[in-house]
N, C-alpha and C. Protein backbone atom coordinates (compact mmCIF):
# COMPACT_ATOMS: atom_id res chain seq x y z
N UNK A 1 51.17 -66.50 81.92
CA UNK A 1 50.70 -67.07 80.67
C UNK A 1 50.55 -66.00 79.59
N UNK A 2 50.33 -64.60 79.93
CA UNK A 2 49.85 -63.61 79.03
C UNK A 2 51.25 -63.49 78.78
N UNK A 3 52.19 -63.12 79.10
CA UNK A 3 53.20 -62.46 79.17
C UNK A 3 54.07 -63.62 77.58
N UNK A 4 53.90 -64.83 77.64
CA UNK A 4 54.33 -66.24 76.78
C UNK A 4 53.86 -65.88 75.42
N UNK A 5 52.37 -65.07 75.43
CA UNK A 5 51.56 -65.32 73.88
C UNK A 5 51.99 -63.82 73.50
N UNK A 6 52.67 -62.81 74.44
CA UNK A 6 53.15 -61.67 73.66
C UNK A 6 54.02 -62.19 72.90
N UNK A 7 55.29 -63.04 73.21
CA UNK A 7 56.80 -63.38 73.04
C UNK A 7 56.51 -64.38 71.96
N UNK A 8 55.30 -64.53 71.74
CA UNK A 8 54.70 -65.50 70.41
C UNK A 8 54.31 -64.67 69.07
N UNK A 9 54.05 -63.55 69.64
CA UNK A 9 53.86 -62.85 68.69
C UNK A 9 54.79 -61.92 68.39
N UNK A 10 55.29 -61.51 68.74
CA UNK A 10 56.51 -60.17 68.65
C UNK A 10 57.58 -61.02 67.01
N UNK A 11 57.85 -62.11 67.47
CA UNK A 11 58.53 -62.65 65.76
C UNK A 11 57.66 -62.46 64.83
N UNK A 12 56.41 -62.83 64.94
CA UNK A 12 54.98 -62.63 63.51
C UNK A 12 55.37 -60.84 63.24
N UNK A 13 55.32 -60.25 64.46
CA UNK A 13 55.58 -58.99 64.31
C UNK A 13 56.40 -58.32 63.25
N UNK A 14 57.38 -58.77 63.66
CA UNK A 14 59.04 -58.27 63.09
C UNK A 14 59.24 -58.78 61.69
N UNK A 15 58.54 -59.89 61.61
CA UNK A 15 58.95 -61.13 60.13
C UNK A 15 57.74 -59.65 59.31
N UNK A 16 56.86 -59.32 59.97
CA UNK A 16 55.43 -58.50 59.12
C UNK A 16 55.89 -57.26 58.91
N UNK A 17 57.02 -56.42 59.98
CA UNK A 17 57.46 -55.17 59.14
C UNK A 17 58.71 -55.02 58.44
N UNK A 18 59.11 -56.37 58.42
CA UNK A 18 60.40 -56.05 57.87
C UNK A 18 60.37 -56.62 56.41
N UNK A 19 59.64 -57.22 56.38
CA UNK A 19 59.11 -57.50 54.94
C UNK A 19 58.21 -56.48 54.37
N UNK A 20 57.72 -55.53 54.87
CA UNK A 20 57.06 -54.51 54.10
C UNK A 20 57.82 -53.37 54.15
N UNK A 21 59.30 -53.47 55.02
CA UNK A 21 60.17 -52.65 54.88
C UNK A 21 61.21 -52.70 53.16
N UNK A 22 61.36 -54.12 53.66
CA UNK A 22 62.08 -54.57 52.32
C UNK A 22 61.36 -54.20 51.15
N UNK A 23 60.27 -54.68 50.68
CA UNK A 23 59.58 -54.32 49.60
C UNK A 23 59.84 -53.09 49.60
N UNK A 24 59.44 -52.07 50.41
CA UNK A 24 59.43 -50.70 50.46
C UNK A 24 60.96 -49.92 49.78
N UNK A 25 62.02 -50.19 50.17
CA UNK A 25 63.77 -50.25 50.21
C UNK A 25 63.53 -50.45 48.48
N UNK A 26 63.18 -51.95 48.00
CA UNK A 26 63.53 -52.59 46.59
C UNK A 26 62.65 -52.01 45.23
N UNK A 27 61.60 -51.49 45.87
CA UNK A 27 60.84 -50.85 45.44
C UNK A 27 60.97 -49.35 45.23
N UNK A 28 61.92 -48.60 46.10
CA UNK A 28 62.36 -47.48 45.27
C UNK A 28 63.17 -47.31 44.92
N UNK A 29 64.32 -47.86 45.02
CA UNK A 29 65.55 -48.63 44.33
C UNK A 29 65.19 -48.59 42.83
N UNK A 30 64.01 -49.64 42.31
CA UNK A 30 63.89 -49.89 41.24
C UNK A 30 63.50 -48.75 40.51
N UNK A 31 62.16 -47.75 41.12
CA UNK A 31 61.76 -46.50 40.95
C UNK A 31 62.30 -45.54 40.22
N UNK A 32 63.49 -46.13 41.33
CA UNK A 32 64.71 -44.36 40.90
C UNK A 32 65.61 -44.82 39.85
N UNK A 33 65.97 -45.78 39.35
CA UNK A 33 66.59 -45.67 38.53
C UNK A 33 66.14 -45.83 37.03
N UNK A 34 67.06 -46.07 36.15
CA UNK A 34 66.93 -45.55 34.90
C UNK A 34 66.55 -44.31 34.35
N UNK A 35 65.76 -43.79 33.40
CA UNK A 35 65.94 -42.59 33.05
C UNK A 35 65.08 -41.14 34.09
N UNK A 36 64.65 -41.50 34.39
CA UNK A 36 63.79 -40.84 35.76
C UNK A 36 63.02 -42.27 36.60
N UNK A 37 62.41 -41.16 37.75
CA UNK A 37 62.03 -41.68 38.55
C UNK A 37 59.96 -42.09 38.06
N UNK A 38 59.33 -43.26 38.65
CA UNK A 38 57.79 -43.28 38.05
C UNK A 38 57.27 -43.86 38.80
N UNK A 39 55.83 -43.38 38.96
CA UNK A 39 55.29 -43.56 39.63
C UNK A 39 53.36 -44.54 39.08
N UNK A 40 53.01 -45.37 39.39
CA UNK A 40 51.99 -46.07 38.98
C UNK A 40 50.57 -45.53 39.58
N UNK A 41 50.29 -44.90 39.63
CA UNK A 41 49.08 -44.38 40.19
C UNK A 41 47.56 -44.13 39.84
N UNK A 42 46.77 -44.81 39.93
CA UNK A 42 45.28 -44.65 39.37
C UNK A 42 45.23 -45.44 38.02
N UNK A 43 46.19 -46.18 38.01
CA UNK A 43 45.79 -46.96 36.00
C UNK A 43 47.51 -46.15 35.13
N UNK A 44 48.01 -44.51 36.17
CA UNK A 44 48.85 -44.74 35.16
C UNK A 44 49.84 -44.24 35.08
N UNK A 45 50.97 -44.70 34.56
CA UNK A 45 52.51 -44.66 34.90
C UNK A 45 52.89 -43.27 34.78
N UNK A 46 53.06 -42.30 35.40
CA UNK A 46 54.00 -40.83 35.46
C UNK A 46 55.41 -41.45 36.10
N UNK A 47 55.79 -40.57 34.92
CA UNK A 47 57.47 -40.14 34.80
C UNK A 47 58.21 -39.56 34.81
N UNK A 48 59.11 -38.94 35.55
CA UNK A 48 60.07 -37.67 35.04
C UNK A 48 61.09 -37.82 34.24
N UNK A 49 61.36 -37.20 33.49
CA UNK A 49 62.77 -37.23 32.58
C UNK A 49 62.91 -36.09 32.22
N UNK A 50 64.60 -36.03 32.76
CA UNK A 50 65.54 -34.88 32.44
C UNK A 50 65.82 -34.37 31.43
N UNK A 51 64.83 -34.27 30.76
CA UNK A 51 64.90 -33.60 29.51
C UNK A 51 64.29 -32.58 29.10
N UNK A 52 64.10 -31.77 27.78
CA UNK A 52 63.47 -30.53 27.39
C UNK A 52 61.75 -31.66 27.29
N UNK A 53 61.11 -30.60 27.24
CA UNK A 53 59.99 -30.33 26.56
C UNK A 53 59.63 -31.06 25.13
N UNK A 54 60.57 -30.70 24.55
CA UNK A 54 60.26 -30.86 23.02
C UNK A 54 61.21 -32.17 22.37
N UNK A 55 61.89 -32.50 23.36
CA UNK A 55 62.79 -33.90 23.09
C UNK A 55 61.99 -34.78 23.98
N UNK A 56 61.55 -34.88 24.83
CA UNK A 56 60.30 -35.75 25.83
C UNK A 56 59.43 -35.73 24.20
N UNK A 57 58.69 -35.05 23.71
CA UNK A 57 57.59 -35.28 22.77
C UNK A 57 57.62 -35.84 21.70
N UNK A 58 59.17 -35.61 20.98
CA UNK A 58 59.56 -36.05 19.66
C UNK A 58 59.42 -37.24 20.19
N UNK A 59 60.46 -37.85 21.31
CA UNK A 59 60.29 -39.13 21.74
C UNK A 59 58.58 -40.18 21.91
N UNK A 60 57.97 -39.17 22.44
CA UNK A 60 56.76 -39.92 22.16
C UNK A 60 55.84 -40.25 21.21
N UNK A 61 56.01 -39.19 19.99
CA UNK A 61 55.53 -39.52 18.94
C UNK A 61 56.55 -40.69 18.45
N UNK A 62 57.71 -40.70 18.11
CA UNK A 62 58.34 -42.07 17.98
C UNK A 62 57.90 -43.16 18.45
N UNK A 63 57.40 -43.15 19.38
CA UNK A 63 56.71 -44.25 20.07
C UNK A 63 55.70 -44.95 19.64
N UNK A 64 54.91 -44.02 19.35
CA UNK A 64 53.31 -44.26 18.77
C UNK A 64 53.59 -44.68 17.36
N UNK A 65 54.80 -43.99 16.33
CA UNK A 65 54.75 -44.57 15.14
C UNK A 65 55.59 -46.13 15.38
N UNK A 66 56.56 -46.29 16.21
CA UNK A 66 57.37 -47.46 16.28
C UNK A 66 56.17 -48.77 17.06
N UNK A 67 55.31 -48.73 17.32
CA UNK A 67 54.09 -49.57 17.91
C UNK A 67 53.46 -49.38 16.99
N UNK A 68 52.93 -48.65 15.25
CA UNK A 68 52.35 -48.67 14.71
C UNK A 68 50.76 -48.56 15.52
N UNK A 69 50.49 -47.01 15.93
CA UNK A 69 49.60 -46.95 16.70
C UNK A 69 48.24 -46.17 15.31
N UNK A 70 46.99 -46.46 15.98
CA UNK A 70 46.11 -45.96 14.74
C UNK A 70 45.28 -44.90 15.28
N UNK A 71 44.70 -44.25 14.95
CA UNK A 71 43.92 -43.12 15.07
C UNK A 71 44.87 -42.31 16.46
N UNK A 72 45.85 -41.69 15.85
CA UNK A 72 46.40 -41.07 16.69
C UNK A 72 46.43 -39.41 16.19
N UNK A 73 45.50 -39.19 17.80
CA UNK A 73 45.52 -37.59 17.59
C UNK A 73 46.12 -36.48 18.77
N UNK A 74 47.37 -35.83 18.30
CA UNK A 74 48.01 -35.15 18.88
C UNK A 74 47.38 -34.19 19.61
N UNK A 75 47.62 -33.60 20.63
CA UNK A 75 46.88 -32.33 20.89
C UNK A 75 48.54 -31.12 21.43
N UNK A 76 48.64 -30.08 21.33
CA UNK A 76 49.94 -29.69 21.86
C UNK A 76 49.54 -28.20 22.46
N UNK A 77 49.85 -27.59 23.55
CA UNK A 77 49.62 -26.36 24.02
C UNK A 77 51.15 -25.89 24.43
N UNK A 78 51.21 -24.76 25.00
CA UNK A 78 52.64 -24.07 25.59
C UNK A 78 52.79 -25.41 27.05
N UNK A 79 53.94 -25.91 27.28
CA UNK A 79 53.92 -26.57 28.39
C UNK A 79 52.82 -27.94 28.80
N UNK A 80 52.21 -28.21 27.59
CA UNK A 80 51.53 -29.50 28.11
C UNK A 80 50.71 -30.21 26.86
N UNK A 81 50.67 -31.25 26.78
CA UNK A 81 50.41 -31.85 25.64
C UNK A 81 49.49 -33.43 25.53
N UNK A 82 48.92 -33.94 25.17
CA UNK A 82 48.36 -35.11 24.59
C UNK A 82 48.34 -35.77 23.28
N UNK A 83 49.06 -36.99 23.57
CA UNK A 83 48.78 -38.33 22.11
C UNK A 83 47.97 -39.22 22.44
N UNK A 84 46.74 -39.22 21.86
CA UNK A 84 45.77 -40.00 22.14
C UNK A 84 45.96 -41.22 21.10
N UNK A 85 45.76 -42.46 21.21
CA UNK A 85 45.66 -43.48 20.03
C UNK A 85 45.15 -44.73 20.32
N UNK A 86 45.02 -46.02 19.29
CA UNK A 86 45.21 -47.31 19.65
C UNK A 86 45.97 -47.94 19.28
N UNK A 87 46.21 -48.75 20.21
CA UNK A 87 47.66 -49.64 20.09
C UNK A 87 47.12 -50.89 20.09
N UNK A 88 47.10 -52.17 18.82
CA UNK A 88 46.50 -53.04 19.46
C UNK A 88 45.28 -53.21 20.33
N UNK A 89 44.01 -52.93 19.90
CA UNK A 89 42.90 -52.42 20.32
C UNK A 89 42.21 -52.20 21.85
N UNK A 90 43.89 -50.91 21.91
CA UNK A 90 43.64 -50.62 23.50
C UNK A 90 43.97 -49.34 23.06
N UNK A 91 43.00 -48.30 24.07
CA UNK A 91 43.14 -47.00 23.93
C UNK A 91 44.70 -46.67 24.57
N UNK A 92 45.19 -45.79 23.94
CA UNK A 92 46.70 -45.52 24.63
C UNK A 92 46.89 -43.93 24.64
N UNK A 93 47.10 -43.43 26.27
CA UNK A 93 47.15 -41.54 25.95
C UNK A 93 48.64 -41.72 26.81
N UNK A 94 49.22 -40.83 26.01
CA UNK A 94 50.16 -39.99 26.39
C UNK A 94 50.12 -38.42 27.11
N UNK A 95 50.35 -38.75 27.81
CA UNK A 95 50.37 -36.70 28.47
C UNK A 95 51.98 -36.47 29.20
N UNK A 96 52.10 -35.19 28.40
CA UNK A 96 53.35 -34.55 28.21
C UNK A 96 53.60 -33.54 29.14
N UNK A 97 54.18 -33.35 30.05
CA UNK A 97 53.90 -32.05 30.81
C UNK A 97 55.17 -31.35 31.33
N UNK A 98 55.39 -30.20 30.86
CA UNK A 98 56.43 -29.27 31.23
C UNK A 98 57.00 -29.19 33.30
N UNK A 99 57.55 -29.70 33.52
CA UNK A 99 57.69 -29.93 34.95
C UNK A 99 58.89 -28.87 35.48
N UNK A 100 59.71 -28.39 34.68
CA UNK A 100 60.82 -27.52 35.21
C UNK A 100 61.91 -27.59 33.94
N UNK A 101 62.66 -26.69 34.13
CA UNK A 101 63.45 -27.06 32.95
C UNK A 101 64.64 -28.22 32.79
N UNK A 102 64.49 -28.37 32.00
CA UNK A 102 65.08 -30.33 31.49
C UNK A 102 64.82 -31.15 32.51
N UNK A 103 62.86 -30.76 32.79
CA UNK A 103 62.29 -31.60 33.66
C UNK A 103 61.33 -31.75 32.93
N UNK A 104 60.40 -32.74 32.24
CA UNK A 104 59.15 -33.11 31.64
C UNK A 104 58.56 -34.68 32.27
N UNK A 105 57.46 -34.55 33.00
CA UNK A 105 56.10 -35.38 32.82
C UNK A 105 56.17 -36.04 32.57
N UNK A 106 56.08 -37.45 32.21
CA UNK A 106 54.93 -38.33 30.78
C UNK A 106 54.21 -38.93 31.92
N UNK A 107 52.88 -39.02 31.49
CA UNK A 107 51.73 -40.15 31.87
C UNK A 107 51.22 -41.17 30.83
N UNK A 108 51.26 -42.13 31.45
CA UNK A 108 51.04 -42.92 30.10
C UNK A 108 49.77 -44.17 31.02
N UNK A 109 48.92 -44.51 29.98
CA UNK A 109 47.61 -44.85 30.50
C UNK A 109 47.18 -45.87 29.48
N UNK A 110 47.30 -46.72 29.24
CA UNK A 110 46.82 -48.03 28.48
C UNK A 110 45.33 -48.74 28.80
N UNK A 111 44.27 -48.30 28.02
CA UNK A 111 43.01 -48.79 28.38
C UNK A 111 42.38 -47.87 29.26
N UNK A 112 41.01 -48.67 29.70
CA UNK A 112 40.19 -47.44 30.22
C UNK A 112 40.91 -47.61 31.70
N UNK A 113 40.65 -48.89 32.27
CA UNK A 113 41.61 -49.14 33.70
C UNK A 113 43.03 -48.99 33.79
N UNK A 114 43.78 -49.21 33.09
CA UNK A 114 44.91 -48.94 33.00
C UNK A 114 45.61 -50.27 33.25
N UNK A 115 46.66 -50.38 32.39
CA UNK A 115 47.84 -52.14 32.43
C UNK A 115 49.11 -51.55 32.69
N UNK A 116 49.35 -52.22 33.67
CA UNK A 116 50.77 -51.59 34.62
C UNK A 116 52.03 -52.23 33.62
N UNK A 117 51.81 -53.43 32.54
CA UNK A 117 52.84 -53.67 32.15
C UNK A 117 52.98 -53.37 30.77
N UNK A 118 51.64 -53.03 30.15
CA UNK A 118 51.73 -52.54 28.98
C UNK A 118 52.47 -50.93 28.63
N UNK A 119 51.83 -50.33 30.16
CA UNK A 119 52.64 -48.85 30.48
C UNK A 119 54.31 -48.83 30.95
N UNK A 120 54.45 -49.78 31.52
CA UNK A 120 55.83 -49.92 31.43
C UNK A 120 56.63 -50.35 30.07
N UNK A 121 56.00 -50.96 29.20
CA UNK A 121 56.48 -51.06 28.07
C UNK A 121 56.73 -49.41 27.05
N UNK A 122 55.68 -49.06 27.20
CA UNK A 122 55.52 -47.91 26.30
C UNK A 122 56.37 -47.03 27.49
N UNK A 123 56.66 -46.81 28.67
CA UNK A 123 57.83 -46.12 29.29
C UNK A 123 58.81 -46.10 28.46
N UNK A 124 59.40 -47.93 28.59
CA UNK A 124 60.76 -48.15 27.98
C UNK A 124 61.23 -47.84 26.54
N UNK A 125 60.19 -47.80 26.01
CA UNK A 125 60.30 -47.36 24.52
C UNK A 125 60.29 -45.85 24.24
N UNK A 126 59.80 -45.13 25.55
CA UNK A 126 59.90 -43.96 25.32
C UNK A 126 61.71 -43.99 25.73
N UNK A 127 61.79 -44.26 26.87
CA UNK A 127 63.56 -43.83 27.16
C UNK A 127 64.71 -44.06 26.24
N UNK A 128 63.89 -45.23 25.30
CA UNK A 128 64.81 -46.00 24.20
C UNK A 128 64.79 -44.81 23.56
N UNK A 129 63.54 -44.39 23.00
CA UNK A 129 63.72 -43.05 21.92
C UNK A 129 63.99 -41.98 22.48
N UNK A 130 64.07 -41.43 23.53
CA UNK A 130 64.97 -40.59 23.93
C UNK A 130 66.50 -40.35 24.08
N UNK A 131 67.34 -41.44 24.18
CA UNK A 131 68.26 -41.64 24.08
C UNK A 131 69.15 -41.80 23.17
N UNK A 132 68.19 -42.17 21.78
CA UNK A 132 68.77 -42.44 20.90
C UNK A 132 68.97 -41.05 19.92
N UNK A 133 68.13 -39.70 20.70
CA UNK A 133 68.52 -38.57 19.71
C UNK A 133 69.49 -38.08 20.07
């Protein structure tokens, strides 16, 4: 009888990792492509893109003026940087970070918790303005 309720479970089994396999597979699939690879973590979207330093940043200030963002205050050091603002009365930071060469950072963080789709928006608008210089 024991031996019947293993062979009952072993399909629940298989149906349970292969579906968290799949997700897993489609999910970095989606990750990796387009202009770098990103990651959602703690409230907020990091990105890599193959680019300089200083073309990653132009791009993000484009951003902030093309969203018509308000009280936006830049901060810039050698290799690492912050655009703080509001967008639609949500705090919105940008952080810029020198990662290797024609390798740069972005973190992008919408609100105090962070909105996974508002940050994916402001991603795409960054890659848009990157591409377009």
């Amino acid at each position: 009888m024991r031996k019947n309720k293993i062979w009952l479970l072993w399909p629940a089994a298989v149906v349970f990792f292969m579906s968290g396999c799949a997700a897993l597979v489609i999910g970095g699939a989606a990750a990796g492509t387009g202009t770098g690879t990103y990651f959602y973590v703690s409230g907020e979207l990091q990105t890599d893109y193959p680019f300089s330093f200083d073309k990653v940043w132009a791009a993000c200030e484009k951003t902030m003026a093309d969203m018509r963002a308000l009280y936006v205050e830049p901060s810039r050091e050698i290799g690492k940087g912050t655009i703080s603002s509001v967008i639609r009365d949500e705090k919105v930071r940008f952080v810029v970070t020198y990662k290797a060469k024609n390798v740069t950072t972005v973190s992008v963080r919408v609100g105090f918790f962070g909105d996974k789709t508002a940050s994916q928006l402001l991603n795409d608008k960054i890659g848009d303005n990157i591409s377009k210089d």
